[in-house]
Structures are given as C-alpha cells and as structure tokens.
N, C-alpha and C. Protein backbone atom coordinates (compact mmCIF):
# COMPACT_ATOMS: atom_id res chain seq x y z
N UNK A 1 0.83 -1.19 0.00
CA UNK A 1 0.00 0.00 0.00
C UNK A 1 0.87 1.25 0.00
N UNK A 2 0.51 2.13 -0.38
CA UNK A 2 1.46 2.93 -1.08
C UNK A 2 1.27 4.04 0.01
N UNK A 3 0.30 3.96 1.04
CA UNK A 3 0.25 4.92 2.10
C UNK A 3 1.25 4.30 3.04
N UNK A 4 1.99 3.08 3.83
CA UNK A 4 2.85 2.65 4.01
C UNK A 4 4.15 3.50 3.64
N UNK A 5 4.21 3.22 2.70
CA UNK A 5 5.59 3.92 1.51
C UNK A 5 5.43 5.52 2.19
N UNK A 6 4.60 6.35 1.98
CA UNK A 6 4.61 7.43 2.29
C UNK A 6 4.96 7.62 3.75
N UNK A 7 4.53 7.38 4.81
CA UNK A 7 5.10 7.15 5.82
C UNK A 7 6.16 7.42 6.43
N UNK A 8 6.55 5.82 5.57
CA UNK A 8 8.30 5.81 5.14
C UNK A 8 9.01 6.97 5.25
N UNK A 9 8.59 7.51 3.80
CA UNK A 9 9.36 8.58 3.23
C UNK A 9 9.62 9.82 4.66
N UNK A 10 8.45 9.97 4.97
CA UNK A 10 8.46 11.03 6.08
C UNK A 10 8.95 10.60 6.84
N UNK A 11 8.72 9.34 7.58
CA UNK A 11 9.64 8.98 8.45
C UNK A 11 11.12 9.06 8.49
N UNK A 12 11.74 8.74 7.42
CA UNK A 12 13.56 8.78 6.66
C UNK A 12 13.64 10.43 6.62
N UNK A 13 13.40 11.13 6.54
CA UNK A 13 13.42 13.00 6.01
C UNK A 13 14.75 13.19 6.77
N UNK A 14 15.57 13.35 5.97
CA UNK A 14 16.61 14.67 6.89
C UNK A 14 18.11 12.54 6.58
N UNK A 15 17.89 12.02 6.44
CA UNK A 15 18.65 10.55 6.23
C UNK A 15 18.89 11.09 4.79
N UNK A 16 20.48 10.17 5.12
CA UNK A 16 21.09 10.33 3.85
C UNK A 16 21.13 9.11 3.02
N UNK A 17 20.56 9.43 1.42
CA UNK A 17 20.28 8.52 0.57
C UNK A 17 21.24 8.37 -0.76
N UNK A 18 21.36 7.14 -1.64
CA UNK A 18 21.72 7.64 -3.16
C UNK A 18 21.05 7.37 -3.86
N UNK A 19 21.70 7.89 -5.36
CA UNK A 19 20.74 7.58 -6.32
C UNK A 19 21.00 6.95 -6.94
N UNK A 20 20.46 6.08 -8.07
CA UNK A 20 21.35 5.06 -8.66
C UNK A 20 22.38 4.97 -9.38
N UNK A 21 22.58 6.36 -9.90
CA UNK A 21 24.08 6.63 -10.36
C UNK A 21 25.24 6.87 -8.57
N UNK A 22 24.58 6.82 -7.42
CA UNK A 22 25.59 6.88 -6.54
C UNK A 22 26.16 8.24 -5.87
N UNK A 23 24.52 9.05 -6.40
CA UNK A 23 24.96 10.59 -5.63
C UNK A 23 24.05 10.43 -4.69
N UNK A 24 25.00 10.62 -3.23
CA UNK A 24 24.26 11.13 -2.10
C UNK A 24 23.22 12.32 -2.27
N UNK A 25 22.02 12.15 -1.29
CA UNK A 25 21.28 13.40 -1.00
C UNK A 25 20.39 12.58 0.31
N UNK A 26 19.45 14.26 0.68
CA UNK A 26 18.60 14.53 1.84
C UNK A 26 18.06 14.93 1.09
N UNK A 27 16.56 14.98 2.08
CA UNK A 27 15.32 15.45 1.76
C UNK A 27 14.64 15.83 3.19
N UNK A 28 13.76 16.88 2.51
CA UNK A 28 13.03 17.23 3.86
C UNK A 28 11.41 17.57 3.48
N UNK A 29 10.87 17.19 4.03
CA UNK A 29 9.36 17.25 4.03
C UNK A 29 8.83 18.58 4.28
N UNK A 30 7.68 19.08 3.53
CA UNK A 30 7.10 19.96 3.31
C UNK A 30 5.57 20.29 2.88
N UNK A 31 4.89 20.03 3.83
CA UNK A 31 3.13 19.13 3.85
C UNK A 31 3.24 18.15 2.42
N UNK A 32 2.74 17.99 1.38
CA UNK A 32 2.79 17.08 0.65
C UNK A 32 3.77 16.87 -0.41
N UNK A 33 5.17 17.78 -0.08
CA UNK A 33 6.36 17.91 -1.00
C UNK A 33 7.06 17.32 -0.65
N UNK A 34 8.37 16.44 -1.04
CA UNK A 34 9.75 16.12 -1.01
C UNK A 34 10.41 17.22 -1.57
N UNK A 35 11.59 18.04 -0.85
CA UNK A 35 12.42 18.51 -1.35
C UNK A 35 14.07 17.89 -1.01
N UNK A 36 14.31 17.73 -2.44
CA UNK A 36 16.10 17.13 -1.70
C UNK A 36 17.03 18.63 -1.48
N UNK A 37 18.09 18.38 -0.59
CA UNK A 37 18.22 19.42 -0.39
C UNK A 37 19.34 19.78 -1.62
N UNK A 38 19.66 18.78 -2.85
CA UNK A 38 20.64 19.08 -3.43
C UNK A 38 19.99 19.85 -4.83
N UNK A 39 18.75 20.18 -4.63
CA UNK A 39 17.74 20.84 -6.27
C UNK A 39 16.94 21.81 -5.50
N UNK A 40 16.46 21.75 -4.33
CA UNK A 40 15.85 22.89 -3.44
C UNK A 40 14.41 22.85 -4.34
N UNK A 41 13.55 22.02 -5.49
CA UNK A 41 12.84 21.91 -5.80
C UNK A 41 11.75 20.89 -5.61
N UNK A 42 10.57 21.02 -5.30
CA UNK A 42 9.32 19.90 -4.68
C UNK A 42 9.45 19.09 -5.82
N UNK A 43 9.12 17.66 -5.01
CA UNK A 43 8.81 16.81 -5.99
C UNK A 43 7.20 16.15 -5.42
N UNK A 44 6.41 16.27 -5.17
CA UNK A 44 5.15 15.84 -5.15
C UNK A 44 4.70 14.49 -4.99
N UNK A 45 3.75 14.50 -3.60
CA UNK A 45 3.39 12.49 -3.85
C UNK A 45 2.80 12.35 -4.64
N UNK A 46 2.26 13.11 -5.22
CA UNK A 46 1.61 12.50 -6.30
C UNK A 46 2.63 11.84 -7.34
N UNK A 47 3.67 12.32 -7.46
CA UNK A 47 4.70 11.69 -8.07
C UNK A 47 5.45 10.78 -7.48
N UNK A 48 5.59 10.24 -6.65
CA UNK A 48 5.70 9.04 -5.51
C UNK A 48 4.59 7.78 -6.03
N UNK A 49 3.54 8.26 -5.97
CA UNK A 49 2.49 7.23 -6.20
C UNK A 49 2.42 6.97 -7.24
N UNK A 50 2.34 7.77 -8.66
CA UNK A 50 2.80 7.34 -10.04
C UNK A 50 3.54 6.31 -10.23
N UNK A 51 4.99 6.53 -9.25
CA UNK A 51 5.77 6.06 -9.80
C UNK A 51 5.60 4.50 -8.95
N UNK A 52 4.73 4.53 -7.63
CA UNK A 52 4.52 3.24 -6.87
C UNK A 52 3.79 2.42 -7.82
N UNK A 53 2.76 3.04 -8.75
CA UNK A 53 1.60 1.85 -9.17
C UNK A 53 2.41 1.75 -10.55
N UNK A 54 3.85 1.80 -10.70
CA UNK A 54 4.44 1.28 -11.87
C UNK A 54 5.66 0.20 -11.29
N UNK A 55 5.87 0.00 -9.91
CA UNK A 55 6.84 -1.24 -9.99
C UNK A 55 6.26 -2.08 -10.47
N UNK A 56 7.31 -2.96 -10.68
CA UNK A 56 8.88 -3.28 -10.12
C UNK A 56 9.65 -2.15 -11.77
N UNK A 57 10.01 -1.13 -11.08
CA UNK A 57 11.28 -0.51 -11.95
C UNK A 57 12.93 -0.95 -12.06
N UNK A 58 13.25 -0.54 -13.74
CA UNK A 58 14.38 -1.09 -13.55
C UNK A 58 15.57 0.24 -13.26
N UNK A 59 14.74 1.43 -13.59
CA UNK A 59 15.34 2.40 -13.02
C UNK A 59 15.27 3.89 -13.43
N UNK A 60 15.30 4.89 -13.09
CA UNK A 60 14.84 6.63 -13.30
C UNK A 60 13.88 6.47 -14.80
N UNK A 61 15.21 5.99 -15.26
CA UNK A 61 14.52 6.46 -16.94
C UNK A 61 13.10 6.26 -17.58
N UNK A 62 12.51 4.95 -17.02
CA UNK A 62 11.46 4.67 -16.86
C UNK A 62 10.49 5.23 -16.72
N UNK A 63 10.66 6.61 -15.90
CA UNK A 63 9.64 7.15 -15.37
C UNK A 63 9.87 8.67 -15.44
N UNK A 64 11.20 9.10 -15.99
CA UNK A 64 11.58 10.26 -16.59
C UNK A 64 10.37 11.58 -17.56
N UNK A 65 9.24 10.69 -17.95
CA UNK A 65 8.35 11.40 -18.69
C UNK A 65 7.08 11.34 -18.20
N UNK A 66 7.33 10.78 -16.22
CA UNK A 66 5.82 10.71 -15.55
C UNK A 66 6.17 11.18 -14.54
N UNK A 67 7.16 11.51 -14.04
CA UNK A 67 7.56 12.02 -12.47
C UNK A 67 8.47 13.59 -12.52
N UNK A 68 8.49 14.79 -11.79
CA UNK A 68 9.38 15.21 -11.52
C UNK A 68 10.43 14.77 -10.90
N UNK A 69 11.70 14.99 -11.31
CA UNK A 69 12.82 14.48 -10.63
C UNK A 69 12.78 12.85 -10.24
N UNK A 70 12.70 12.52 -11.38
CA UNK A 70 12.69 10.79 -11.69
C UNK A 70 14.18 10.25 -10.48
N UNK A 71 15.22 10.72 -10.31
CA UNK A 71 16.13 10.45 -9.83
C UNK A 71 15.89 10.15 -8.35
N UNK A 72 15.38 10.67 -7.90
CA UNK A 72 15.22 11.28 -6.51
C UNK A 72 13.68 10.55 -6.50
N UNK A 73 13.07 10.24 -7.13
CA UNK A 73 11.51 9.57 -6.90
C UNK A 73 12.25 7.94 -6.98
C-alpha cells in the first residue's frame, strides 16, 4: 500500500540517501512535498504514487516522462 511507503518517506526526512548513479542526498518534508536538499525543488506524492503503481522498476529512466525528478523519486 502505497500509504505505508509514504510514511516511510516522512519517516527517513533529513537521512542520507543515493541515487542510482551513486549521488548522495537529503530530503526534507514539506506538507505534501519532497524537497532534496541538493535541487531545493518539490517533488510531489503525487509523483511518488505514479511512480509506486508502476513497480517493479528497472530504473529513473522509466519514469523520466511521468515524475518530476525521476532520480530522486
């Protein structure tokens, strides 16, 4: 359930993550935004959940033309 996942996400905020090319970042929550702190730009659950009801991904690119900041989603 993809409200689980969200949770998550809020729960982890301010934890340091990578991406699959292997760049560290943070994020910090912002009522229904992700911002990492390395783009200072929202990325939206709604773009979280897009990208949930499309696993199993094999990775960003996939989802490059349905998500902001595919990297970081």
């Amino acid at each position: 359930m993809f409200d689980v996942v969200w949770k998550n996400i809020i729960f982890n905020k301010g934890k340091t993550f990578v991406t699959k090319s292997n760049i560290e970042f943070k994020y910090k929550v912002k009522g229904n935004d992700i911002i990492p702190y390395r783009t200072n730009y929202p990325l939206n659950k709604n773009d979280f959940k897009k990208a949930y009801n499309l696993l199993p991904l094999d990775g960003p690119g996939k989802i490059n033309n349905i998500v902001r900041g595919p990297a970081y989603v």
